[in-house]
PDB file of N, CA and C in Angstrom:
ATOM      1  N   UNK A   1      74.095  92.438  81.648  1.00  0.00           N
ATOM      2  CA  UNK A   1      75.064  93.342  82.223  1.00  0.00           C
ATOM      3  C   UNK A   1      74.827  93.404  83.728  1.00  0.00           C
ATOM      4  N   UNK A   2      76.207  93.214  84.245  1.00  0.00           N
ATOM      5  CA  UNK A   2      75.674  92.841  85.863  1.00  0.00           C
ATOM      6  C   UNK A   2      76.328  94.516  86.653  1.00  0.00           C
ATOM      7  N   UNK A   3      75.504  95.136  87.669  1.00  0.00           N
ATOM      8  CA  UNK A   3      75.874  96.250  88.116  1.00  0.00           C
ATOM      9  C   UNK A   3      76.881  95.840  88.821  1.00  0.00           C
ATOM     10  N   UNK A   4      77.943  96.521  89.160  1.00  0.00           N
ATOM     11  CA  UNK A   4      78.845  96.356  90.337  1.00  0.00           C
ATOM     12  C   UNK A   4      78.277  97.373  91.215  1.00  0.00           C
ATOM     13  N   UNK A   5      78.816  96.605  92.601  1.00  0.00           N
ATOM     14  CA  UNK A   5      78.433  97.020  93.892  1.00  0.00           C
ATOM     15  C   UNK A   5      79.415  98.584  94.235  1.00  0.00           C
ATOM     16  N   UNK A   6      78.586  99.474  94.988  1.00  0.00           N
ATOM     17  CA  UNK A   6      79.513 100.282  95.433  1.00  0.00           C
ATOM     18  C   UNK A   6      81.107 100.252  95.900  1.00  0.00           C
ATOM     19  N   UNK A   7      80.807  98.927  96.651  1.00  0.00           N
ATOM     20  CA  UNK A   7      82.714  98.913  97.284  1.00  0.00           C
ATOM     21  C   UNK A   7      83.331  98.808  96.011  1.00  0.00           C
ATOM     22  N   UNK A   8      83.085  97.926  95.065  1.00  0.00           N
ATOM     23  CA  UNK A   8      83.735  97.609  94.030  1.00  0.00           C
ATOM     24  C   UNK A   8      84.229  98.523  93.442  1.00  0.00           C
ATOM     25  N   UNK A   9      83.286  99.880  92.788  1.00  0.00           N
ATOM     26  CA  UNK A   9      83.655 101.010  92.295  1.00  0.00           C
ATOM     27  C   UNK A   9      84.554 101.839  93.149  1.00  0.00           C
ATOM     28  N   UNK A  10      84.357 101.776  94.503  1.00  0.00           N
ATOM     29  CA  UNK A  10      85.441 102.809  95.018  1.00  0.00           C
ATOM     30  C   UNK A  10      86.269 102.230  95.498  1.00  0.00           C
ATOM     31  N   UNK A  11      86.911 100.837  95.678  1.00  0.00           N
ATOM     32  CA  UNK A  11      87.752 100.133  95.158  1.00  0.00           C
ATOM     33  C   UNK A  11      88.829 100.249  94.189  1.00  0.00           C
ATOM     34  N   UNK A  12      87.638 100.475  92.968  1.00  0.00           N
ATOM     35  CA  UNK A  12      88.300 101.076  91.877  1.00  0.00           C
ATOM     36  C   UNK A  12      88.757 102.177  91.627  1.00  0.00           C
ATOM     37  N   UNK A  13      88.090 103.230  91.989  1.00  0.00           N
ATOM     38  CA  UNK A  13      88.652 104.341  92.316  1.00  0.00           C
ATOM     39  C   UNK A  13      89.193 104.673  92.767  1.00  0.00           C
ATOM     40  N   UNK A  14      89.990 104.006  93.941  1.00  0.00           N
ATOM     41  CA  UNK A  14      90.906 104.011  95.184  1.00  0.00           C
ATOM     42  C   UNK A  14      92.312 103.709  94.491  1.00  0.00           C
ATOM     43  N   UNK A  15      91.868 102.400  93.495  1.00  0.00           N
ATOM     44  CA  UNK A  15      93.031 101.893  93.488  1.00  0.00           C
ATOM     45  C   UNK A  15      94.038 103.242  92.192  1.00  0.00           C
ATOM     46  N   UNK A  16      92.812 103.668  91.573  1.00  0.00           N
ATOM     47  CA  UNK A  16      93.028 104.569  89.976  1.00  0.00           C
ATOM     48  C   UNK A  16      93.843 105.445  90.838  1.00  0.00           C
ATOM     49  N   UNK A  17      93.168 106.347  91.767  1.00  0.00           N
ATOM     50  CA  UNK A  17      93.829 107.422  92.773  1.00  0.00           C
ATOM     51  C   UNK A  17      95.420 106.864  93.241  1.00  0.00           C
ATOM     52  N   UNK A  18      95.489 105.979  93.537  1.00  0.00           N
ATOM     53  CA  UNK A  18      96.727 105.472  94.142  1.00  0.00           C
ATOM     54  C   UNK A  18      97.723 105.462  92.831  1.00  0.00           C
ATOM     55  N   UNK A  19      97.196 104.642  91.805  1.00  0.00           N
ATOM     56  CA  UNK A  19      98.063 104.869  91.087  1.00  0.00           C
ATOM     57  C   UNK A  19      98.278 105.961  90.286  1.00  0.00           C
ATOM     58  N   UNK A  20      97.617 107.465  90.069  1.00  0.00           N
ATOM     59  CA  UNK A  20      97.690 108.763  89.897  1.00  0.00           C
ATOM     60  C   UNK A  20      99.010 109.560  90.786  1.00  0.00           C
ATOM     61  N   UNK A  21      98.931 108.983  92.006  1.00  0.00           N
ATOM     62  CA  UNK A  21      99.407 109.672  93.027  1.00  0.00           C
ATOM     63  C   UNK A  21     101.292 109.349  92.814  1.00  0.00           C
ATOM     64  N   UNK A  22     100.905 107.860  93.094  1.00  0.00           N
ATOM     65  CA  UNK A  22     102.408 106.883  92.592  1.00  0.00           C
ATOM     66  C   UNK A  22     102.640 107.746  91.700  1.00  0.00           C
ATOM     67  N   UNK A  23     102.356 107.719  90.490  1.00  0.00           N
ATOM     68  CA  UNK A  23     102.924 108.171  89.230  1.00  0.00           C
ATOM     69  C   UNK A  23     103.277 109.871  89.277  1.00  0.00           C
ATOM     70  N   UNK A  24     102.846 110.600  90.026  1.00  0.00           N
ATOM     71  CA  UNK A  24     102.863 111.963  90.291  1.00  0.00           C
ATOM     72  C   UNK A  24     104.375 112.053  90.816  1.00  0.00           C
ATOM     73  N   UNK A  25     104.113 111.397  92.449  1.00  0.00           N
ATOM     74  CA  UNK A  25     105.367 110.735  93.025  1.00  0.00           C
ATOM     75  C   UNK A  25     106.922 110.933  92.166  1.00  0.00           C
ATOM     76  N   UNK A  26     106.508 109.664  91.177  1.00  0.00           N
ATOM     77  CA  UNK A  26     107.966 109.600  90.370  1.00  0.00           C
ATOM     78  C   UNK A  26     108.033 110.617  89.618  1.00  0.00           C
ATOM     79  N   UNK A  27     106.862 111.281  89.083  1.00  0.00           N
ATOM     80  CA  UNK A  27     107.537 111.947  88.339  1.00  0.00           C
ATOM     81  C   UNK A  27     107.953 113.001  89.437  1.00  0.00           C
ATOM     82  N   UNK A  28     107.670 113.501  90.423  1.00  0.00           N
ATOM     83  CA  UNK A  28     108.466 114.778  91.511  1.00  0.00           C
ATOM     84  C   UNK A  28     109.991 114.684  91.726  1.00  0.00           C
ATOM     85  N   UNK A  29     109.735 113.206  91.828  1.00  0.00           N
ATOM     86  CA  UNK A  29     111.501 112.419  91.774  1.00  0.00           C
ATOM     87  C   UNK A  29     112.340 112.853  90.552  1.00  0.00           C
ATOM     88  N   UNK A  30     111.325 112.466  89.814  1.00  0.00           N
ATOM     89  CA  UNK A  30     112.549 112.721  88.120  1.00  0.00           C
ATOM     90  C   UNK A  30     112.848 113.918  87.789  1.00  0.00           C
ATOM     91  N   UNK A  31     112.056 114.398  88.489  1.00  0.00           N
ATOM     92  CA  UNK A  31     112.365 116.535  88.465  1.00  0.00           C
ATOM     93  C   UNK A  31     113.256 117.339  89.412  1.00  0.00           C
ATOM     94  N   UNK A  32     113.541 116.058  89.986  1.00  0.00           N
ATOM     95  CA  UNK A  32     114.090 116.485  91.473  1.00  0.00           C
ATOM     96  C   UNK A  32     115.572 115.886  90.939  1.00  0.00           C
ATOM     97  N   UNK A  33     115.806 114.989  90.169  1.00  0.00           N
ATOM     98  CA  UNK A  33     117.059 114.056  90.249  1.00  0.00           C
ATOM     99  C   UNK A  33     117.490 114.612  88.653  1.00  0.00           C
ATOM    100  N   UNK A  34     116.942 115.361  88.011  1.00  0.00           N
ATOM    101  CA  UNK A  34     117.474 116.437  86.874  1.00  0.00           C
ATOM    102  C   UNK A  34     117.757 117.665  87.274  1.00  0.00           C
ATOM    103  N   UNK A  35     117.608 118.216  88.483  1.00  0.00           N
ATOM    104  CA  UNK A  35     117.879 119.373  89.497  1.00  0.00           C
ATOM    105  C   UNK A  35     117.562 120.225  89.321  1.00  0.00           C
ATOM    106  N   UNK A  36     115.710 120.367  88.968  1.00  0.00           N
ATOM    107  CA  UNK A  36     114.751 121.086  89.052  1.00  0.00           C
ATOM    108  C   UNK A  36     114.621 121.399  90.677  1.00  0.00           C
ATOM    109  N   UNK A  37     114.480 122.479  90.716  1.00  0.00           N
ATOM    110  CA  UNK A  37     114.189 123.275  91.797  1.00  0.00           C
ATOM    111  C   UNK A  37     112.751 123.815  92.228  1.00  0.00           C
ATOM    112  N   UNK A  38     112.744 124.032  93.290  1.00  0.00           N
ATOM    113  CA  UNK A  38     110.963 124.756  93.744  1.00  0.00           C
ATOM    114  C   UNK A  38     109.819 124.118  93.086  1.00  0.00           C
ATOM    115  N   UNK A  39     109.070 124.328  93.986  1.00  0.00           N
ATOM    116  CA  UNK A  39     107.752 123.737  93.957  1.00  0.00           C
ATOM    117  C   UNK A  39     106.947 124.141  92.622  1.00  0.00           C
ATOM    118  N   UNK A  40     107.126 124.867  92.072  1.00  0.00           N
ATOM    119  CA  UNK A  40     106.010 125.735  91.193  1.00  0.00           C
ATOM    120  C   UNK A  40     106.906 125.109  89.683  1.00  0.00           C
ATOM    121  N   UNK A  41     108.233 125.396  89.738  1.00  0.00           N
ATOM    122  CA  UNK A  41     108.715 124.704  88.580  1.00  0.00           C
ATOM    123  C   UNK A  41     108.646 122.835  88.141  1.00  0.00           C
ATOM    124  N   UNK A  42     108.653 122.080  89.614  1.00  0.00           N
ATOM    125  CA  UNK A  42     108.133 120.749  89.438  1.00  0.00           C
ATOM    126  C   UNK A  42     107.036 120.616  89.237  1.00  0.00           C
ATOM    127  N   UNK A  43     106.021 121.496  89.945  1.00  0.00           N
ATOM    128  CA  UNK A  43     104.958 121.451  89.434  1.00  0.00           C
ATOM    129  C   UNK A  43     104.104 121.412  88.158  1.00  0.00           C
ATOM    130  N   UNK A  44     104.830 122.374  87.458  1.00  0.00           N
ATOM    131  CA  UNK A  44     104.758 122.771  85.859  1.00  0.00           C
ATOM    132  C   UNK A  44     104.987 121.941  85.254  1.00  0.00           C
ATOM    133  N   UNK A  45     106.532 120.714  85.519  1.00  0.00           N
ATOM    134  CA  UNK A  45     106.969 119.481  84.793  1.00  0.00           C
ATOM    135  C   UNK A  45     106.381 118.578  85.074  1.00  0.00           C
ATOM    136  N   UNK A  46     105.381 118.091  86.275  1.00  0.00           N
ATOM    137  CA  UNK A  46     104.592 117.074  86.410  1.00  0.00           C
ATOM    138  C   UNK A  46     103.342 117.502  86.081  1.00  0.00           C
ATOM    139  N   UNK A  47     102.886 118.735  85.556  1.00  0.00           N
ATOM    140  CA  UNK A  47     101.817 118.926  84.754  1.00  0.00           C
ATOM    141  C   UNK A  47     101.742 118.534  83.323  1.00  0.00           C
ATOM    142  N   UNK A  48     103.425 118.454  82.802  1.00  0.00           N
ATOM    143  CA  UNK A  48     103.654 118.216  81.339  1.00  0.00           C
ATOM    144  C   UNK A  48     103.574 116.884  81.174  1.00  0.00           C
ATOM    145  N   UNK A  49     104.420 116.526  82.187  1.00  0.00           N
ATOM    146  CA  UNK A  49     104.614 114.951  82.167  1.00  0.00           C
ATOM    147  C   UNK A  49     103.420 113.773  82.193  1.00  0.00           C
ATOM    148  N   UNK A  50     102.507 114.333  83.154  1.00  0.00           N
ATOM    149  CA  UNK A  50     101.006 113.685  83.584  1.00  0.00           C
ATOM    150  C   UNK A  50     100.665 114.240  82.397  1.00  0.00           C
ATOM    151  N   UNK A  51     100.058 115.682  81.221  1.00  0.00           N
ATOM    152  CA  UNK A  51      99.419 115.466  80.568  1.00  0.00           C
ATOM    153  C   UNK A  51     100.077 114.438  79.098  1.00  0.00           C
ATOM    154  N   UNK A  52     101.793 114.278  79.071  1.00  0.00           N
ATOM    155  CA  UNK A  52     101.925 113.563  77.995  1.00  0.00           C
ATOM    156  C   UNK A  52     101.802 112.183  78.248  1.00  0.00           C
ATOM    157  N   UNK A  53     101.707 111.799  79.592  1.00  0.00           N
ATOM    158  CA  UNK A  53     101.219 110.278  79.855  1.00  0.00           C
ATOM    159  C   UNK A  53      99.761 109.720  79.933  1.00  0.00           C
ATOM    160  N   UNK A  54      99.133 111.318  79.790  1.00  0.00           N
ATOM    161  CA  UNK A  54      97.514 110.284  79.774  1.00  0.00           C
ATOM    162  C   UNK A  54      97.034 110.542  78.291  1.00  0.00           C
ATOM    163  N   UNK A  55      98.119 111.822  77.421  1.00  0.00           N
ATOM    164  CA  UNK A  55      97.836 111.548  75.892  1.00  0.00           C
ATOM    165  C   UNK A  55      98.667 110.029  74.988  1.00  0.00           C
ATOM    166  N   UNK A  56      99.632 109.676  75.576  1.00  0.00           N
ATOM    167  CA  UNK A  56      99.735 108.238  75.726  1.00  0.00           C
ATOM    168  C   UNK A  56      98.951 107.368  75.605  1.00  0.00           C
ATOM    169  N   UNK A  57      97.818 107.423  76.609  1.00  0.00           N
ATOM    170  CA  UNK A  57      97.124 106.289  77.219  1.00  0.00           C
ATOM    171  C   UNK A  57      95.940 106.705  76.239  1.00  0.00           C
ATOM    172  N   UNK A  58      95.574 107.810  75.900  1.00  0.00           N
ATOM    173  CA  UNK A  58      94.135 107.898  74.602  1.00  0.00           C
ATOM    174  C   UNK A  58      94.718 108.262  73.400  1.00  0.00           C
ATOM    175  N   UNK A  59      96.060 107.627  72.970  1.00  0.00           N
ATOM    176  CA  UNK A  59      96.378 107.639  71.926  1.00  0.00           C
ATOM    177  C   UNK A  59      96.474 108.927  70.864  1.00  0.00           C
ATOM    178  N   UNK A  60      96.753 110.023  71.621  1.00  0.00           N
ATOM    179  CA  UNK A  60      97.120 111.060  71.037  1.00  0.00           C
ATOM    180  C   UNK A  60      98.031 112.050  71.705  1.00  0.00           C
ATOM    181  N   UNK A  61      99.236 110.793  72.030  1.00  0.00           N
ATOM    182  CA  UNK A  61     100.891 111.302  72.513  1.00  0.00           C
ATOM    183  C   UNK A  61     101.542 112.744  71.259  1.00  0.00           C
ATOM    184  N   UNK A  62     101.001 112.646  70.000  1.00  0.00           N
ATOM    185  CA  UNK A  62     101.934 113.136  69.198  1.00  0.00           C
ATOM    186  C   UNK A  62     101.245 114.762  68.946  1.00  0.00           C
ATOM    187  N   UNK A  63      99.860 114.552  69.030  1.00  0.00           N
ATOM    188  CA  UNK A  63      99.503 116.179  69.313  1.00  0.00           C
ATOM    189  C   UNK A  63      99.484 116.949  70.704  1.00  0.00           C
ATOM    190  N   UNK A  64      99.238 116.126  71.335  1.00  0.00           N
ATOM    191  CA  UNK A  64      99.745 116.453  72.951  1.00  0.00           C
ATOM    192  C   UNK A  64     101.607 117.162  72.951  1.00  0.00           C
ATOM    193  N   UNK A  65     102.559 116.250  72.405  1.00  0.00           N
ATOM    194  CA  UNK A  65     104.029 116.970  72.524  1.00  0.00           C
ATOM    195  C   UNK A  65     103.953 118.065  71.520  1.00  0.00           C
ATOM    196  N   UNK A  66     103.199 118.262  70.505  1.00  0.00           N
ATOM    197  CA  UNK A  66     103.311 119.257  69.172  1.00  0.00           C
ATOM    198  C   UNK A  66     102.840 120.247  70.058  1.00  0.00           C
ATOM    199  N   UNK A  67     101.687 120.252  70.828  1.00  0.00           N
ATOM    200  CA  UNK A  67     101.225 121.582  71.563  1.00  0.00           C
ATOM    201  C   UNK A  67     102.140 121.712  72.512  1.00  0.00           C
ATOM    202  N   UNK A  68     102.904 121.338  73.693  1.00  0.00           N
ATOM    203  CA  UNK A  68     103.505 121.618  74.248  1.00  0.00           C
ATOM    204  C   UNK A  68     104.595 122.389  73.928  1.00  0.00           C
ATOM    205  N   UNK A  69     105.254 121.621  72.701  1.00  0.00           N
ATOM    206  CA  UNK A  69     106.477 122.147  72.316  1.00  0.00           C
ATOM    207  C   UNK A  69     106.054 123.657  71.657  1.00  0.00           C
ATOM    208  N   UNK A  70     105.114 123.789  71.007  1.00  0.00           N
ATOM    209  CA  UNK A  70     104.402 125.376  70.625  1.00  0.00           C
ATOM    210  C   UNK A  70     104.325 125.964  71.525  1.00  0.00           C
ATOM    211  N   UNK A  71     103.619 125.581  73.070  1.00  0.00           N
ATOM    212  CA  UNK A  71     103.818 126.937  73.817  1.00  0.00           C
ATOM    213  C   UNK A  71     104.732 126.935  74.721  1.00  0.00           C
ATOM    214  N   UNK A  72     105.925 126.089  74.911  1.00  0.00           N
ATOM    215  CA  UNK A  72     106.882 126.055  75.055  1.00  0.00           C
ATOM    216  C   UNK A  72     108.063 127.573  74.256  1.00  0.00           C
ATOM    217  N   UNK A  73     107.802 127.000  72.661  1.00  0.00           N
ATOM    218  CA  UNK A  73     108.394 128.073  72.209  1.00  0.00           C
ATOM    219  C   UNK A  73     107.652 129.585  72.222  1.00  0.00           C
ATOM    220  N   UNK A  74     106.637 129.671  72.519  1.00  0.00           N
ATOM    221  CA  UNK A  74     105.853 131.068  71.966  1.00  0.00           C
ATOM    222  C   UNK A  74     105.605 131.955  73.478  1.00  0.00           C
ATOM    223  N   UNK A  75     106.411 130.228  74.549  1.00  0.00           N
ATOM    224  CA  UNK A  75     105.980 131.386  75.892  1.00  0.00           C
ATOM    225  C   UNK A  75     107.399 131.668  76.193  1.00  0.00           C
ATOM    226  N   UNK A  76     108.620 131.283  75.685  1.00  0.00           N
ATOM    227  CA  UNK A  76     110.201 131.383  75.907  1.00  0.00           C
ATOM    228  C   UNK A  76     110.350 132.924  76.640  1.00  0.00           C
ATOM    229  N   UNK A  77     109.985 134.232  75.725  1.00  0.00           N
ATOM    230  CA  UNK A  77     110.257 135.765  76.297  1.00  0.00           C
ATOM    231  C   UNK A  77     109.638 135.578  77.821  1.00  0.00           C
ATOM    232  N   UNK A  78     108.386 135.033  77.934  1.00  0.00           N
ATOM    233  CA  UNK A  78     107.616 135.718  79.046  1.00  0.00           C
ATOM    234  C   UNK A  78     108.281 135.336  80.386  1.00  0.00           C
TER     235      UNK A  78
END
């Protein structure tokens, strides 16, 4: 097992960050071009959106939307 060098890792990390950021990006766009308003409400949808895309990526997309959609409905009054 060969260590990688520091640049390499923050390299890597650079590049992970960039593409976090990108993807944040579009989704601000897609909240913006459904005519979501203010900062705090896009905010909230690119919190949903980023957490159902990284339950995607570890393979547990379908309890990730089941919880959402629960406190979705149970926070509706507040």
């Amino acid at each position: 097992m060969s260590a990688q060098s520091p640049k390499v890792k923050s390299a890597e990390g650079n590049s992970v960050e960039e593409e976090r950021k990108s993807r944040i990006a579009g989704f601000e766009s897609h909240a913006r071009s459904m005519g979501i308003i203010g900062e705090e409400a896009i905010a909230q949808k690119v919190a949903i959106w980023e957490g159902i895309w990284a339950a995607k990526q570890s393979g547990n997309e379908f309890e990730y939307g089941a919880g959402i959609l629960l406190d979705t409905a149970t926070n509706a009054d507040q």
